[in-house]
PDB file of N, CA and C in Angstrom:
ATOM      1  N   UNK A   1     -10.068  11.626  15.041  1.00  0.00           N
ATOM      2  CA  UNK A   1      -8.942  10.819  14.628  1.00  0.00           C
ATOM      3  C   UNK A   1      -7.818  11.005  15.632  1.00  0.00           C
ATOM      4  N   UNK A   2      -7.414   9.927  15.920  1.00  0.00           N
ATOM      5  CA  UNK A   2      -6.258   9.829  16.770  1.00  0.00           C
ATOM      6  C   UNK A   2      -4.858  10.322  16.460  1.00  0.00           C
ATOM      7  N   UNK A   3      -3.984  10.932  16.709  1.00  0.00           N
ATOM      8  CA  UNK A   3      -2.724  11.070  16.007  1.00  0.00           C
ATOM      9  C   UNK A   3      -2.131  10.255  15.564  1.00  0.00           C
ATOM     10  N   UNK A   4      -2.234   9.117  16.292  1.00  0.00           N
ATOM     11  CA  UNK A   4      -0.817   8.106  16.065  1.00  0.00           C
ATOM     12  C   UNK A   4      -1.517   7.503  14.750  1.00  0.00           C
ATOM     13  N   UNK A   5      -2.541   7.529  14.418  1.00  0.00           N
ATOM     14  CA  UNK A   5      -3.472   6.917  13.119  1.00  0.00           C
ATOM     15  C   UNK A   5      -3.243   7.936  11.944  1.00  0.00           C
ATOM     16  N   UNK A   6      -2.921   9.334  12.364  1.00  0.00           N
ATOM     17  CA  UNK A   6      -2.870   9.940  11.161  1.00  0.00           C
ATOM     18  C   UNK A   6      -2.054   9.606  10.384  1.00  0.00           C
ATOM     19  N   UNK A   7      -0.564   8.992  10.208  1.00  0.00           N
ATOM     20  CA  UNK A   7       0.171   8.236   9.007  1.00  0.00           C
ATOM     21  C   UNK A   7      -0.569   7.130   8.001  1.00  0.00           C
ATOM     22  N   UNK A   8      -1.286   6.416   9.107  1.00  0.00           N
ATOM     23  CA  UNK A   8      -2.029   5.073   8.347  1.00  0.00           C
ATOM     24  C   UNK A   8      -2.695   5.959   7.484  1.00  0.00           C
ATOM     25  N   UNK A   9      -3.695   6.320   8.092  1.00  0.00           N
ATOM     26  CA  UNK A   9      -4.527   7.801   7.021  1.00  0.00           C
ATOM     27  C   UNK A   9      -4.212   7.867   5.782  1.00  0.00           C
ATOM     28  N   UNK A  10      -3.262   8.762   5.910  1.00  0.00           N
ATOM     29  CA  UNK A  10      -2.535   9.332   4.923  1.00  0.00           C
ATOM     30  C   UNK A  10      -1.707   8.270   4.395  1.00  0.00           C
ATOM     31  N   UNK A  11      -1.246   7.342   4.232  1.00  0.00           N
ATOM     32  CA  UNK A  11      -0.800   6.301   3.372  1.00  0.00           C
ATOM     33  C   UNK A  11      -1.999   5.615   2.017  1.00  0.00           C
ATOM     34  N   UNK A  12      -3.150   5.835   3.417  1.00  0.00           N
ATOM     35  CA  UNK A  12      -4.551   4.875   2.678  1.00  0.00           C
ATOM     36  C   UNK A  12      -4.886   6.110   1.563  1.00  0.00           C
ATOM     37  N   UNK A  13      -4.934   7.292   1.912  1.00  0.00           N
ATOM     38  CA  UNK A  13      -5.587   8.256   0.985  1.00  0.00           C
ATOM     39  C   UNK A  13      -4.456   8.300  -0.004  1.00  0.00           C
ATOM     40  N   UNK A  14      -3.625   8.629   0.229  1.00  0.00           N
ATOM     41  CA  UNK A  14      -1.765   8.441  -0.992  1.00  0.00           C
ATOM     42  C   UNK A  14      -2.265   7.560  -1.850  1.00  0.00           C
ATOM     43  N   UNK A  15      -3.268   6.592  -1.971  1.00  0.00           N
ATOM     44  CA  UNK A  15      -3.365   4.695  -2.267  1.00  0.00           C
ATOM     45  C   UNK A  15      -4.563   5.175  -3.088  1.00  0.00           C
ATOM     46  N   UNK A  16      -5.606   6.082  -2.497  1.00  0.00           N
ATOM     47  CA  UNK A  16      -6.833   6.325  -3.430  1.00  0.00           C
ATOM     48  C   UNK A  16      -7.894   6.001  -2.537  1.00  0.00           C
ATOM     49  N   UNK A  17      -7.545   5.622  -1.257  1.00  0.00           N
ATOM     50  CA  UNK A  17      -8.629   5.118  -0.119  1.00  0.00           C
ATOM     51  C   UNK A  17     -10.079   4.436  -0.705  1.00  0.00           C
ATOM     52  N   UNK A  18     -10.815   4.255  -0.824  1.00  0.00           N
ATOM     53  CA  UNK A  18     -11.671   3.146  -1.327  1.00  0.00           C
ATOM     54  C   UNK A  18     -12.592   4.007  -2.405  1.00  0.00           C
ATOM     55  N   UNK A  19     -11.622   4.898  -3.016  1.00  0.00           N
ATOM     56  CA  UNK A  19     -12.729   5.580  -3.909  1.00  0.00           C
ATOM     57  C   UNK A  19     -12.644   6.851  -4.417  1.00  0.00           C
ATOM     58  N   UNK A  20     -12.840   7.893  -5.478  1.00  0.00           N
ATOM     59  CA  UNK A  20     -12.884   9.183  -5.385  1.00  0.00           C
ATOM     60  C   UNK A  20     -14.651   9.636  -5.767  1.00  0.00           C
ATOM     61  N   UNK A  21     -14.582  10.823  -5.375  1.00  0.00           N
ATOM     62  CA  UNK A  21     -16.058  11.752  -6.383  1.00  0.00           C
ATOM     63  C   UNK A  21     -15.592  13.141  -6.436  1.00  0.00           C
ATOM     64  N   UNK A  22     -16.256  13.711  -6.910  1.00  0.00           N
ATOM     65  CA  UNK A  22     -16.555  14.571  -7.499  1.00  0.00           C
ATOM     66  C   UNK A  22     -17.937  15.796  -6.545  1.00  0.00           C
ATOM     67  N   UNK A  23     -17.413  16.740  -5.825  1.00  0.00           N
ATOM     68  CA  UNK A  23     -18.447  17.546  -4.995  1.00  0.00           C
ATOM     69  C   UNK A  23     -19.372  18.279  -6.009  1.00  0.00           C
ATOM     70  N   UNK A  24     -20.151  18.228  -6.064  1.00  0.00           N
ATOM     71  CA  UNK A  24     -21.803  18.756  -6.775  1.00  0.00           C
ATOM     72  C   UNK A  24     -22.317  20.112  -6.176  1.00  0.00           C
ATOM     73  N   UNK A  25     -21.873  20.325  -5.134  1.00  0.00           N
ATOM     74  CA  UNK A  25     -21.584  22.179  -4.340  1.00  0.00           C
ATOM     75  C   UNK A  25     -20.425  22.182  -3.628  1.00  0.00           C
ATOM     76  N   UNK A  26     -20.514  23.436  -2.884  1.00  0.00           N
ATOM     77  CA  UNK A  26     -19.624  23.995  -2.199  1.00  0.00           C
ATOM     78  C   UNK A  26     -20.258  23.818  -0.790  1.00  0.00           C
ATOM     79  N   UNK A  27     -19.509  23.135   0.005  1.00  0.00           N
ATOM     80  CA  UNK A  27     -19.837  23.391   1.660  1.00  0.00           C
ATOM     81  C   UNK A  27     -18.833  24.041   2.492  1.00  0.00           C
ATOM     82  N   UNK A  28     -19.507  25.088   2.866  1.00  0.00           N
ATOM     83  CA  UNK A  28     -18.780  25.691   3.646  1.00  0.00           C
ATOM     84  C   UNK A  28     -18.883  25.678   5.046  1.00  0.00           C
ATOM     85  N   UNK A  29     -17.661  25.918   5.838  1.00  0.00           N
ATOM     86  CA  UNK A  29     -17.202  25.595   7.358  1.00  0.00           C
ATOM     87  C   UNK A  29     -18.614  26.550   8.143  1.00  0.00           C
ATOM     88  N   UNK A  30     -18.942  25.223   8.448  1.00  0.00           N
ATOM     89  CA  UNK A  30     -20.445  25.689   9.763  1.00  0.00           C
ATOM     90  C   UNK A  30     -19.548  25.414  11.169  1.00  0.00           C
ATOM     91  N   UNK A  31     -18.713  24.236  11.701  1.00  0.00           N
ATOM     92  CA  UNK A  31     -18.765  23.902  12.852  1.00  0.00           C
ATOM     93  C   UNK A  31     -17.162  23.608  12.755  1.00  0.00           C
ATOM     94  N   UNK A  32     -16.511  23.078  13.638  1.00  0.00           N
ATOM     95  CA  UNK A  32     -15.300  23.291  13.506  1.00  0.00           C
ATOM     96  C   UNK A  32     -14.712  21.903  12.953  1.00  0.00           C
ATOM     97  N   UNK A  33     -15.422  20.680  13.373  1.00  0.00           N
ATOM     98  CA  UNK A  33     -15.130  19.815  12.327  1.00  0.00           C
ATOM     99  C   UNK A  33     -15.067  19.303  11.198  1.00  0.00           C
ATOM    100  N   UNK A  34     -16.015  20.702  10.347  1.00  0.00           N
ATOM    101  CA  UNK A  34     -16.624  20.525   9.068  1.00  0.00           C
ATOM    102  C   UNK A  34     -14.935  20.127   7.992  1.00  0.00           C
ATOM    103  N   UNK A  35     -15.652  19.652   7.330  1.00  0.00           N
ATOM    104  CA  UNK A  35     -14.849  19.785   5.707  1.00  0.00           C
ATOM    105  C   UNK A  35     -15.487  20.687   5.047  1.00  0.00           C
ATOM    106  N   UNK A  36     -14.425  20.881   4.565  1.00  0.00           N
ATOM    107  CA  UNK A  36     -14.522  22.289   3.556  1.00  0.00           C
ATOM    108  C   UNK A  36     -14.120  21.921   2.153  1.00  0.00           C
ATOM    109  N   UNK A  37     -14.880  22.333   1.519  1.00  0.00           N
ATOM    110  CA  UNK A  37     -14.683  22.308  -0.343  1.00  0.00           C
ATOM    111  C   UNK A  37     -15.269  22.732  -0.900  1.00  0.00           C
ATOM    112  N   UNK A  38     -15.591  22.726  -2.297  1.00  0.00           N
ATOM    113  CA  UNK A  38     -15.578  23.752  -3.051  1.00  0.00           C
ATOM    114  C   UNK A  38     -16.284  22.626  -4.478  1.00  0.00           C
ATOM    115  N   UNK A  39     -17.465  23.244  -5.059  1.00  0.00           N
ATOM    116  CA  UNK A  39     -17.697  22.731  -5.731  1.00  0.00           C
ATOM    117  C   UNK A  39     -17.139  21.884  -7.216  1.00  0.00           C
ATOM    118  N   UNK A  40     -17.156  20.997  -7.848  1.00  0.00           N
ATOM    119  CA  UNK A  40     -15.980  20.046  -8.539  1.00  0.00           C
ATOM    120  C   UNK A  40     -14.581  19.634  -8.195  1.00  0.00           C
ATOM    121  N   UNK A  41     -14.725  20.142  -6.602  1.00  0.00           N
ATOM    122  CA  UNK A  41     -13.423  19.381  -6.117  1.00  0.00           C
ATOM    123  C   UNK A  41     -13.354  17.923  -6.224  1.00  0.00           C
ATOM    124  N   UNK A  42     -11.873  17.173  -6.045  1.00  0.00           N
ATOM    125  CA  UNK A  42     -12.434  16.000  -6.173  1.00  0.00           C
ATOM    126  C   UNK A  42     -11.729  15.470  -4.718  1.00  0.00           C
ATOM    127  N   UNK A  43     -12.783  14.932  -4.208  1.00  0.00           N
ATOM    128  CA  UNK A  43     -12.057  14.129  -2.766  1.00  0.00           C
ATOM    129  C   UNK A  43     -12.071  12.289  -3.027  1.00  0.00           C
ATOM    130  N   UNK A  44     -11.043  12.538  -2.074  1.00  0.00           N
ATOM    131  CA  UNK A  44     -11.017  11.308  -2.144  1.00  0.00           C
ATOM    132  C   UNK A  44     -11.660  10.739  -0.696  1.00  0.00           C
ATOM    133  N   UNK A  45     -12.302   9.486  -0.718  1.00  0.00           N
ATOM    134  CA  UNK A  45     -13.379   9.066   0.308  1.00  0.00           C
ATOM    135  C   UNK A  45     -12.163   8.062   0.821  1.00  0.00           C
ATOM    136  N   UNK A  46     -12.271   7.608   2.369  1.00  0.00           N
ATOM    137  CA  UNK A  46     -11.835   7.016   3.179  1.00  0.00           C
ATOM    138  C   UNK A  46     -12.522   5.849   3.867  1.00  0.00           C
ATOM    139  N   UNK A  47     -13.518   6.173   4.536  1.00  0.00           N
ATOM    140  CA  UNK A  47     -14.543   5.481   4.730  1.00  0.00           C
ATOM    141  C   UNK A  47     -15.596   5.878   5.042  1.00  0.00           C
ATOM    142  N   UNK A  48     -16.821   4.458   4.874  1.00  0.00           N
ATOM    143  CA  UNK A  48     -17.835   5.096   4.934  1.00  0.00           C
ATOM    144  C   UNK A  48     -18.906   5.210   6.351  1.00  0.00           C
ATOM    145  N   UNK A  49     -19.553   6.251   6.698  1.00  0.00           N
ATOM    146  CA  UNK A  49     -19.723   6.324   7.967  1.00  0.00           C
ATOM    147  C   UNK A  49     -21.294   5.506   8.051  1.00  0.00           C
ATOM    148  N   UNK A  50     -21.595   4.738   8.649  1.00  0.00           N
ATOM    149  CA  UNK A  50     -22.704   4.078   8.510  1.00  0.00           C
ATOM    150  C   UNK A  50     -24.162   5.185   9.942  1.00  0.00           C
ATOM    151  N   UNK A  51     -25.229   5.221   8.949  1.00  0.00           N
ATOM    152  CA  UNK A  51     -26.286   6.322   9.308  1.00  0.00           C
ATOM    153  C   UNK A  51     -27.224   5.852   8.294  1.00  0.00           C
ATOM    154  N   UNK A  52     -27.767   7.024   8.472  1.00  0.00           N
ATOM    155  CA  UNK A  52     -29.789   7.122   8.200  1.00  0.00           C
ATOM    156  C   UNK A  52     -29.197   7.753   7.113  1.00  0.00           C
ATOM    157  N   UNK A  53     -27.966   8.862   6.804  1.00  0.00           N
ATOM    158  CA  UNK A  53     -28.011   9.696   5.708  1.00  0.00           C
ATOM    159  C   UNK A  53     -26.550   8.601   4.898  1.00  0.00           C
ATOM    160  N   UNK A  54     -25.987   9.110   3.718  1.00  0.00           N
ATOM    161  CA  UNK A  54     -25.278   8.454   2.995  1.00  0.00           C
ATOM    162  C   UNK A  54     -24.074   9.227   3.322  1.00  0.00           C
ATOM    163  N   UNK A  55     -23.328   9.126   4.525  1.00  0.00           N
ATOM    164  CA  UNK A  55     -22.049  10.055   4.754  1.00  0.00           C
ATOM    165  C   UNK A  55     -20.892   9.488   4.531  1.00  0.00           C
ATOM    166  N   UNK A  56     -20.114  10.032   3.996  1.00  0.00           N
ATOM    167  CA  UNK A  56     -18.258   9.220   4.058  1.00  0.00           C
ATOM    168  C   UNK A  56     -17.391  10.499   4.181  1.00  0.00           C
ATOM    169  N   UNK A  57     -16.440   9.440   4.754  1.00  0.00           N
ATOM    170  CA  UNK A  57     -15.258  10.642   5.149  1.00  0.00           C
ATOM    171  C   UNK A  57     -14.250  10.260   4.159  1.00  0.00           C
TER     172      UNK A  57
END
């Protein structure tokens, strides 16, 4: 993510960004870009990353 994008970001997530869930485990920091949370956290999703697996940020 670009800096100058991080406000838009954070306006869209403030808004509810296209969605929330609910984490089903805990993932913990493998690599340095990871997200980190904690099982029944609730995130809120941004968008979705298009792949072979079902990923969103």
């Amino acid at each position: 993510m670009d800096v100058a994008e991080l406000p838009c970001w954070t306006r869209f997530a403030a808004k509810g960004g296209i969605g929330k869930c609910t984490a089903t485990h805990a993932c913990v920091f493998e690599r340095n870009q990871d997200l980190v949370f904690m099982k029944d956290d609730v995130i809120t999703v941004l968008m979705r990353v298009p792949s072979v697996y079902l990923i969103y940020l």
